[in-house]
C-alpha atoms as a PDB file:
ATOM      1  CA  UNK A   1      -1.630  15.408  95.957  1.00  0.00           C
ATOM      2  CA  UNK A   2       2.073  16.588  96.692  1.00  0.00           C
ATOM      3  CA  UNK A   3       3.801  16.842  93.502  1.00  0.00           C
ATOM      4  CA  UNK A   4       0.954  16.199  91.419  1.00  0.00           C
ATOM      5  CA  UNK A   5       1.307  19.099  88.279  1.00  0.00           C
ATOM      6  CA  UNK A   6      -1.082  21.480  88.893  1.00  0.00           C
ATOM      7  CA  UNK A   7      -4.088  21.687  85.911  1.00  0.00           C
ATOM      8  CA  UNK A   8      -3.483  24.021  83.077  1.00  0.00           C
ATOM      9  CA  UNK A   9      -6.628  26.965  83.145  1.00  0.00           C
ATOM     10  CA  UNK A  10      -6.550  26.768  79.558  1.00  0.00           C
ATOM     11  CA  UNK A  11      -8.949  23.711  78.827  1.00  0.00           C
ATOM     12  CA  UNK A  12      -5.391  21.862  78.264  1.00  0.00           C
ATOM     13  CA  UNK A  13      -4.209  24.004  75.932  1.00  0.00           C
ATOM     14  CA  UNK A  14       0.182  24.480  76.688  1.00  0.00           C
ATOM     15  CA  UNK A  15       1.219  28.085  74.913  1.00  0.00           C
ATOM     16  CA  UNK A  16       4.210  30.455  75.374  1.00  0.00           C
ATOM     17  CA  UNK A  17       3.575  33.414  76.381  1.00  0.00           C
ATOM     18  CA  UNK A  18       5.173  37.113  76.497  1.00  0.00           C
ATOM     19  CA  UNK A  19       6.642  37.611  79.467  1.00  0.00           C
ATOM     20  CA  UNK A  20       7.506  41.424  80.751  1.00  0.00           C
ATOM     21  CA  UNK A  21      10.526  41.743  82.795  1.00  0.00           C
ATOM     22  CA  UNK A  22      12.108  44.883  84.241  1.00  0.00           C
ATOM     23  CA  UNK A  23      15.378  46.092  81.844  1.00  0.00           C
ATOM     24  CA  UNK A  24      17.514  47.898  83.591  1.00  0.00           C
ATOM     25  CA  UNK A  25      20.188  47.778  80.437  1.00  0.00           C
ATOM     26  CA  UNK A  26      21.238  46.867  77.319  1.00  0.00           C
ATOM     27  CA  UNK A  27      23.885  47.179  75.353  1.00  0.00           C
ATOM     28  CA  UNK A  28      25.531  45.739  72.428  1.00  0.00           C
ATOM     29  CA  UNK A  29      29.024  44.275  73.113  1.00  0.00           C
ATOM     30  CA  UNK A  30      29.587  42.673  69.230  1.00  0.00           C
ATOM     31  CA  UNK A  31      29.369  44.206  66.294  1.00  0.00           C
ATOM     32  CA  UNK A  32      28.929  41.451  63.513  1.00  0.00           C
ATOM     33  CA  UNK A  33      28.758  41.140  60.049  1.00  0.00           C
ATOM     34  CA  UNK A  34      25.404  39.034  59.790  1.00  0.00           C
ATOM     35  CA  UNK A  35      24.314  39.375  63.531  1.00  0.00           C
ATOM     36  CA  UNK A  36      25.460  41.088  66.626  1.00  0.00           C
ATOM     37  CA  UNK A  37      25.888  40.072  70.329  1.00  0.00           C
ATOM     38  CA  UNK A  38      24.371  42.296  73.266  1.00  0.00           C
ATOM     39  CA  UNK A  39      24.149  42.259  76.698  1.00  0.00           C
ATOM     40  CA  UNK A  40      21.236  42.978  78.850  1.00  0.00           C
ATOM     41  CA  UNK A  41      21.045  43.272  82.699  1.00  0.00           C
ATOM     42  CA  UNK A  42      17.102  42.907  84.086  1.00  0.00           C
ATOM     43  CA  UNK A  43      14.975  41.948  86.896  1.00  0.00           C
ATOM     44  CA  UNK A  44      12.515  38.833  87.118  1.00  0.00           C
ATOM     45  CA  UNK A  45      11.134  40.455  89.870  1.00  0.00           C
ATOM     46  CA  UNK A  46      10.458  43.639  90.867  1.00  0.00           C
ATOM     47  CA  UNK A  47      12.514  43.371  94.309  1.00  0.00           C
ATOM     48  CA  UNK A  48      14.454  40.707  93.249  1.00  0.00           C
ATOM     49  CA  UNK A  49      18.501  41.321  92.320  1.00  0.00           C
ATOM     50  CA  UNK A  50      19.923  41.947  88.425  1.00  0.00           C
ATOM     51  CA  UNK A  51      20.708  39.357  86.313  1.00  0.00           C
ATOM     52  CA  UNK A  52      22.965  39.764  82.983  1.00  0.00           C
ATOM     53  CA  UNK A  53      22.568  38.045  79.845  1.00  0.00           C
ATOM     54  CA  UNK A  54      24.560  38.132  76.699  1.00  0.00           C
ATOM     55  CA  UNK A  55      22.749  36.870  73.533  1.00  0.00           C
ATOM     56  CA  UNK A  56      23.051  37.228  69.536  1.00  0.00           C
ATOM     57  CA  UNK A  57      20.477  39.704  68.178  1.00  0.00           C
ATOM     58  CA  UNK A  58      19.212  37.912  65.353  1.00  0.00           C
ATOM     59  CA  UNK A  59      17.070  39.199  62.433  1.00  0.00           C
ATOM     60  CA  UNK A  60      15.161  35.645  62.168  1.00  0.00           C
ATOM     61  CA  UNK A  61      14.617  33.299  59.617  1.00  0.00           C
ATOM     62  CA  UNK A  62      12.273  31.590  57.221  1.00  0.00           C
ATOM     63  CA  UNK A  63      12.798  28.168  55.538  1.00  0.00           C
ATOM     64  CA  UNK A  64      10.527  25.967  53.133  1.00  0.00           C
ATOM     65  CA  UNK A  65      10.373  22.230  52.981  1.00  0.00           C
ATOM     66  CA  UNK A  66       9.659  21.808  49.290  1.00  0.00           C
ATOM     67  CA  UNK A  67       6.838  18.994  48.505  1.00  0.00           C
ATOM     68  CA  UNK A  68       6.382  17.205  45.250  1.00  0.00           C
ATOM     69  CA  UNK A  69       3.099  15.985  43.945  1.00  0.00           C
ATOM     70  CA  UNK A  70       4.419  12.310  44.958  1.00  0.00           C
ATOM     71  CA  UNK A  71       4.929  13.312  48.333  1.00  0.00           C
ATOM     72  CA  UNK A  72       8.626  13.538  48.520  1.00  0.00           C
ATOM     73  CA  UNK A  73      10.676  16.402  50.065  1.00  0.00           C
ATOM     74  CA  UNK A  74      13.722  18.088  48.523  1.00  0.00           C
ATOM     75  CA  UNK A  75      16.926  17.805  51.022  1.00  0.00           C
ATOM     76  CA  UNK A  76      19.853  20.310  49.520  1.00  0.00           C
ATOM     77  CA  UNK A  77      23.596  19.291  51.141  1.00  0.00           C
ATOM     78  CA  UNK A  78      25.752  22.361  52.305  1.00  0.00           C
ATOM     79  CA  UNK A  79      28.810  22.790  54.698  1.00  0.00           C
ATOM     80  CA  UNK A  80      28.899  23.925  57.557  1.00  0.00           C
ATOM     81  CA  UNK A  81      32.348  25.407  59.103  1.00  0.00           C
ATOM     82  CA  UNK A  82      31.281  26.013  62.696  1.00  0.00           C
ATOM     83  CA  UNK A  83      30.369  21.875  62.526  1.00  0.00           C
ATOM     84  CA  UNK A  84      32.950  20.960  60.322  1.00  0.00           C
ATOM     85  CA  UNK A  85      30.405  18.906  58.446  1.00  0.00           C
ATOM     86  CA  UNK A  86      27.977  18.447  55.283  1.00  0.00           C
ATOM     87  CA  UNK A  87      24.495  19.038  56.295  1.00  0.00           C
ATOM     88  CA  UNK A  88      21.189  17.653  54.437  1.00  0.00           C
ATOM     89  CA  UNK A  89      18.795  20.922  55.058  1.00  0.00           C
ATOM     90  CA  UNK A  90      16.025  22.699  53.662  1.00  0.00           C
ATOM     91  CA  UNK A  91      16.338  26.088  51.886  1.00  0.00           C
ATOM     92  CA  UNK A  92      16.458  28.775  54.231  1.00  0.00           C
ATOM     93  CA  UNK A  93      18.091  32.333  55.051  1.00  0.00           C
ATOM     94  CA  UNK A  94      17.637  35.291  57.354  1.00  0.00           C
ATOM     95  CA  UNK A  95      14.936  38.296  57.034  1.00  0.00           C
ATOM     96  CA  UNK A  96      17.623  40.919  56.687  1.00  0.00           C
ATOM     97  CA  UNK A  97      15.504  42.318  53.901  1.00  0.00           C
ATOM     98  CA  UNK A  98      14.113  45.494  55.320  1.00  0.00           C
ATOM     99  CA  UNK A  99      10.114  45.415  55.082  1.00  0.00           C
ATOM    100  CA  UNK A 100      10.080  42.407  53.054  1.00  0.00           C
ATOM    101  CA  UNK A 101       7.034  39.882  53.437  1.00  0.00           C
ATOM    102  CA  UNK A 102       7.798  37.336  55.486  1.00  0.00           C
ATOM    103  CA  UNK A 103       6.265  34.549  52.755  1.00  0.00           C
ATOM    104  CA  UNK A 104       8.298  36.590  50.271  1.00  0.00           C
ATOM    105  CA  UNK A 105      10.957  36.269  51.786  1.00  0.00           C
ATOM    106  CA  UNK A 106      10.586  32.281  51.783  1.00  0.00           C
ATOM    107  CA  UNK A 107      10.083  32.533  48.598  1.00  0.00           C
ATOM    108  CA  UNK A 108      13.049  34.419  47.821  1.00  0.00           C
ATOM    109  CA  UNK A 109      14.945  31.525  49.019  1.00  0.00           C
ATOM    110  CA  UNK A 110      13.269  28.899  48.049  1.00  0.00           C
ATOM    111  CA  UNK A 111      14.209  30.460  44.186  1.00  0.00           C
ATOM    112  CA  UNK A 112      17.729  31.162  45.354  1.00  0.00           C
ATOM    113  CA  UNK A 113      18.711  28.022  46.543  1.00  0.00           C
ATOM    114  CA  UNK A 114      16.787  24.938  45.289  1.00  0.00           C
ATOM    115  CA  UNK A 115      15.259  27.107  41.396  1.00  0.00           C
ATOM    116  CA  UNK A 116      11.692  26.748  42.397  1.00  0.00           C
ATOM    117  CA  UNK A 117       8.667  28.479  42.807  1.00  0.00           C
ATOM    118  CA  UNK A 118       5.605  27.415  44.641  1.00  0.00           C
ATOM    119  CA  UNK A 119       1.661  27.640  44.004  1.00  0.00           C
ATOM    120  CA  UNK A 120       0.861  26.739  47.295  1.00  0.00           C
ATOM    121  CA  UNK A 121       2.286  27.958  50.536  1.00  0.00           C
ATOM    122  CA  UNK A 122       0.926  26.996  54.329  1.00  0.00           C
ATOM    123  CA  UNK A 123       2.679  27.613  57.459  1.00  0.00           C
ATOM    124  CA  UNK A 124       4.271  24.373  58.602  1.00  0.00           C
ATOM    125  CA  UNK A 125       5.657  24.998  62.336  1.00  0.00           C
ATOM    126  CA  UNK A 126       7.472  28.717  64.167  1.00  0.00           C
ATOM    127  CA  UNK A 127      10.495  27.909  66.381  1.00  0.00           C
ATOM    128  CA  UNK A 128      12.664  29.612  67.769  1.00  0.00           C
ATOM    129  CA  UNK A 129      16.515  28.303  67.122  1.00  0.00           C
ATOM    130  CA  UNK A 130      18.496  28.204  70.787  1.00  0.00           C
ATOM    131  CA  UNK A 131      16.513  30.487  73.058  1.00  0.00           C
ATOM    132  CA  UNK A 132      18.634  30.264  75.356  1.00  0.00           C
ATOM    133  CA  UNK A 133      21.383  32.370  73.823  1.00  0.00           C
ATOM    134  CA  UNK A 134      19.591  34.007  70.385  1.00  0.00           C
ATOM    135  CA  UNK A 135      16.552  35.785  69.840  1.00  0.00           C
ATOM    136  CA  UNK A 136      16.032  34.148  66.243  1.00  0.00           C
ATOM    137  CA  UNK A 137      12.954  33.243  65.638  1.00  0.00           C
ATOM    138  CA  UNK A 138      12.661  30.762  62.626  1.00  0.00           C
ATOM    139  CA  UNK A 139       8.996  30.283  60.804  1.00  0.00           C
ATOM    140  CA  UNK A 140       9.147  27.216  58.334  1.00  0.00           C
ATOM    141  CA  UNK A 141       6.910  26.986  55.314  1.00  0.00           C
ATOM    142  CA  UNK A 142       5.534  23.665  53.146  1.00  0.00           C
ATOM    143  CA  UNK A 143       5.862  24.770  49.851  1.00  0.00           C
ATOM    144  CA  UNK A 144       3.935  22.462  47.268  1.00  0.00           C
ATOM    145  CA  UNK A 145       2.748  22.946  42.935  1.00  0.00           C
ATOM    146  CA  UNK A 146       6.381  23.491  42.165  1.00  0.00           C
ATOM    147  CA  UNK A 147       7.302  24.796  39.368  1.00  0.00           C
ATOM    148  CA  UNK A 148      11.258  24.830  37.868  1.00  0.00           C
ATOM    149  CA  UNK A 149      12.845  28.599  37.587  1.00  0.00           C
ATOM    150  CA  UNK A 150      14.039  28.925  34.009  1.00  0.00           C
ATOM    151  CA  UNK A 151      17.825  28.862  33.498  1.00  0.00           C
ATOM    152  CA  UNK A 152      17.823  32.289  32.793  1.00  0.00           C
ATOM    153  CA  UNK A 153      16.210  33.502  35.827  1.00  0.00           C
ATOM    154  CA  UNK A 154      18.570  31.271  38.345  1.00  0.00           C
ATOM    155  CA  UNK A 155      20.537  32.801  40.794  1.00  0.00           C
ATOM    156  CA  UNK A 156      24.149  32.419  40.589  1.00  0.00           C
ATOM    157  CA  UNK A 157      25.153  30.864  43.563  1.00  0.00           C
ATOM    158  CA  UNK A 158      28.406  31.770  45.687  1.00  0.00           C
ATOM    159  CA  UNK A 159      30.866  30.383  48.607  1.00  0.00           C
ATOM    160  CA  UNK A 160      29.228  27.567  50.298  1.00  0.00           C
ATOM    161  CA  UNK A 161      26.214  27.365  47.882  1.00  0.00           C
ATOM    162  CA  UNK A 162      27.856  26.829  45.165  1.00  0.00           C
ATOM    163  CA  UNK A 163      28.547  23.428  46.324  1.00  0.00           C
ATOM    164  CA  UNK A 164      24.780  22.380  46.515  1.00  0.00           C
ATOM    165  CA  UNK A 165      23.406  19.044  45.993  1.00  0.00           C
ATOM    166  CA  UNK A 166      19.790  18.172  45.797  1.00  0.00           C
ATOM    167  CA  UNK A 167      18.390  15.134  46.830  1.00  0.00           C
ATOM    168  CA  UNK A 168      14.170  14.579  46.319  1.00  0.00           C
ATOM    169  CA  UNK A 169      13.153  11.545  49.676  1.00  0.00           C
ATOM    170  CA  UNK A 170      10.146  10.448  50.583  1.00  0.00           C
ATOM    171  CA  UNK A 171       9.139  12.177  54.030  1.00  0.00           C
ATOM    172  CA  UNK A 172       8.593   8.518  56.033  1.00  0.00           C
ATOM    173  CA  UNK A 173      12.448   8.217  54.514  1.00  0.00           C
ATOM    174  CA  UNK A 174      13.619  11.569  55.564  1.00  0.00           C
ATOM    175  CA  UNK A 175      11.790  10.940  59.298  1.00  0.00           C
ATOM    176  CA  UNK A 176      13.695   7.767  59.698  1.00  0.00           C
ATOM    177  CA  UNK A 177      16.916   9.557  58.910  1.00  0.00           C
ATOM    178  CA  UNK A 178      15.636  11.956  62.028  1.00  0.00           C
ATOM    179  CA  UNK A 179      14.798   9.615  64.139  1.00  0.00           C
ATOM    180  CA  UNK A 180      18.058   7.596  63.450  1.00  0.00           C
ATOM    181  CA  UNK A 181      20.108  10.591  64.268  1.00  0.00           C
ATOM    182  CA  UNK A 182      21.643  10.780  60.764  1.00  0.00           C
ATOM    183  CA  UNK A 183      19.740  14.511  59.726  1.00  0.00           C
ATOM    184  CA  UNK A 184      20.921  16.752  62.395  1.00  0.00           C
ATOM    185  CA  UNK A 185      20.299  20.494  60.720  1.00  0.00           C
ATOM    186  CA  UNK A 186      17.762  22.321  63.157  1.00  0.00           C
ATOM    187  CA  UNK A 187      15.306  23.888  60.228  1.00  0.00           C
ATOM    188  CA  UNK A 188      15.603  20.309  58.690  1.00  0.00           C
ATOM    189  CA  UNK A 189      14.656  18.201  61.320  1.00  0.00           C
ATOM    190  CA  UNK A 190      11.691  20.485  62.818  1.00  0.00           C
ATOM    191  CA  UNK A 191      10.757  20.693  59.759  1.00  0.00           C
ATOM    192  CA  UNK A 192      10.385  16.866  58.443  1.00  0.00           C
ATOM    193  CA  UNK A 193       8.935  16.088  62.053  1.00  0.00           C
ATOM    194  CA  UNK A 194       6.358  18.797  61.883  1.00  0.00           C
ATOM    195  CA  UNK A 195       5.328  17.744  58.245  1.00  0.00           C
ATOM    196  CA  UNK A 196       4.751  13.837  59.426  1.00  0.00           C
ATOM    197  CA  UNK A 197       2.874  15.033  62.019  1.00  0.00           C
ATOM    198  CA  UNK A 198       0.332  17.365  59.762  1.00  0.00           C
ATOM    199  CA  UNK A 199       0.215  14.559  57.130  1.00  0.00           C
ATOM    200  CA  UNK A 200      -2.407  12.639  59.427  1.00  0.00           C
ATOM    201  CA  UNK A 201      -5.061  15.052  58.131  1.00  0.00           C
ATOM    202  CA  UNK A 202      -3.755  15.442  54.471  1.00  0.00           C
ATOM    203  CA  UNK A 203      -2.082  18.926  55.549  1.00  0.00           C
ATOM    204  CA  UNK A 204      -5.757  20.187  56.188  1.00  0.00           C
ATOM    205  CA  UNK A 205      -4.823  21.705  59.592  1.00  0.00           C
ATOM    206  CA  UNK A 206      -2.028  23.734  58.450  1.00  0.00           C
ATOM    207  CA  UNK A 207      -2.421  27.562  59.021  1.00  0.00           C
ATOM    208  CA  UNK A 208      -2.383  29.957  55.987  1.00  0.00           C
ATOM    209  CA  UNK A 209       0.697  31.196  54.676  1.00  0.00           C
ATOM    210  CA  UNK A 210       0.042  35.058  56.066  1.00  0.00           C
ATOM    211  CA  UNK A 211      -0.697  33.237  59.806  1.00  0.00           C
ATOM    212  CA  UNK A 212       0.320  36.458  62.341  1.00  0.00           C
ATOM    213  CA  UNK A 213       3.754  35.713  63.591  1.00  0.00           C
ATOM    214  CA  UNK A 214       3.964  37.829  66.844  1.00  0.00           C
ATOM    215  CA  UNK A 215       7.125  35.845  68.333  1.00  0.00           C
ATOM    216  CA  UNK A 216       9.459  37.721  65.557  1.00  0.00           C
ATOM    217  CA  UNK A 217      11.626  40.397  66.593  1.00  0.00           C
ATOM    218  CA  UNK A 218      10.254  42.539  64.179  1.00  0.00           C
ATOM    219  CA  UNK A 219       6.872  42.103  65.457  1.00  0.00           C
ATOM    220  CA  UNK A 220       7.385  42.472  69.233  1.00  0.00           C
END
């Protein structure tokens, strides 16, 4: 039937996919202090004509949605220049660690910027952030058994994280606020939305925290 989609070969099954193109270029036209901008000129098709795109080289990301034994979620509130605005979010940070573990890393923030640790660790949902114009692929964690950091062992947050506020919400709270367009941080929202999904089988379906991540840069 005209305009009827046509059936997927995969049993039903919708995946992304790699997808080689021909690079004629690249070259980087920003030099940034986190992340720089480059500009690559390539072929969709063999015989067809050259297309440029600029786009920030990102490192990627990891983030954790912390989970309590009673089910709620920690939210921490930072600002956000760019937006101009305070942001409920989830901890989170780049991989600019050189060889460091990608569950490690997660870790690493989750200490940093909410002082906790976590017994158990599953991988929650991969995204990537605005494919469109960055390669940053983001990989969000649930992080549950929490534990506090000692004082002593905190990390002494700076700039923007110094102004931290936690707040502990139930998740059917926190997906309201989603849904209500009141939570708007990317991490954050994928995040909560992903976790209310997986809750249906008591987080049974999740995949282990050393799943392969082949989408990040580092990996491709």
């Amino acid at each position: 039937m005209p305009g009827t989609p046509e059936t997927n070969p995969a049993g039903g099954h919708v995946s992304d996919a790699p997808s080689t193109r021909r690079l004629l270029s690249t070259e980087k036209v920003y030099d940034g202090r986190i992340w720089d901008v480059v500009s690559d000129t390539f072929q969709l098709q063999d015989s067809g004509h050259a297309l440029t795109r600029d786009y920030i080289d990102h490192p990627g990301a990891v983030a954790v949605l912390p989970m309590n034994q009673d089910g709620e979620i920690l939210l921490l509130k930072q600002y956000r220049h760019p937006v101009g605005m305070d942001l409920w979010e989830i901890p989170a940070g780049l991989l600019d660690v050189e060889g460091e573990d990608f569950v490690t890393g997660a870790a690493r923030e989750l200490a940093e910027e909410a002082d906790l640790a976590a017994g158990t660790w599953n991988v929650l949902v991969d995204f990537f952030n605005s494919p469109g114009s960055s390669s940053e692929a983001i990989r969000i964690y649930l992080a549950r058994d929490l534990t506090e950091i000692p004082h002593h062992e905190r990390h002494d947050r700076t700039d923007e994280e110094a102004e931290i506020e936690f707040h502990w919400i139930s998740l059917d709270d926190a997906l309201a606020g989603v849904l209500a367009g009141r939570l708007h941080n990317p991490s954050a929202v994928v995040g909560i939305l992903a976790a209310a999904a997986a809750r249906a089988d008591g987080y049974a379906g999740l995949r282990p925290a050393d799943a392969p991540w082949p989408e990040h840069p580092s990996q491709r």
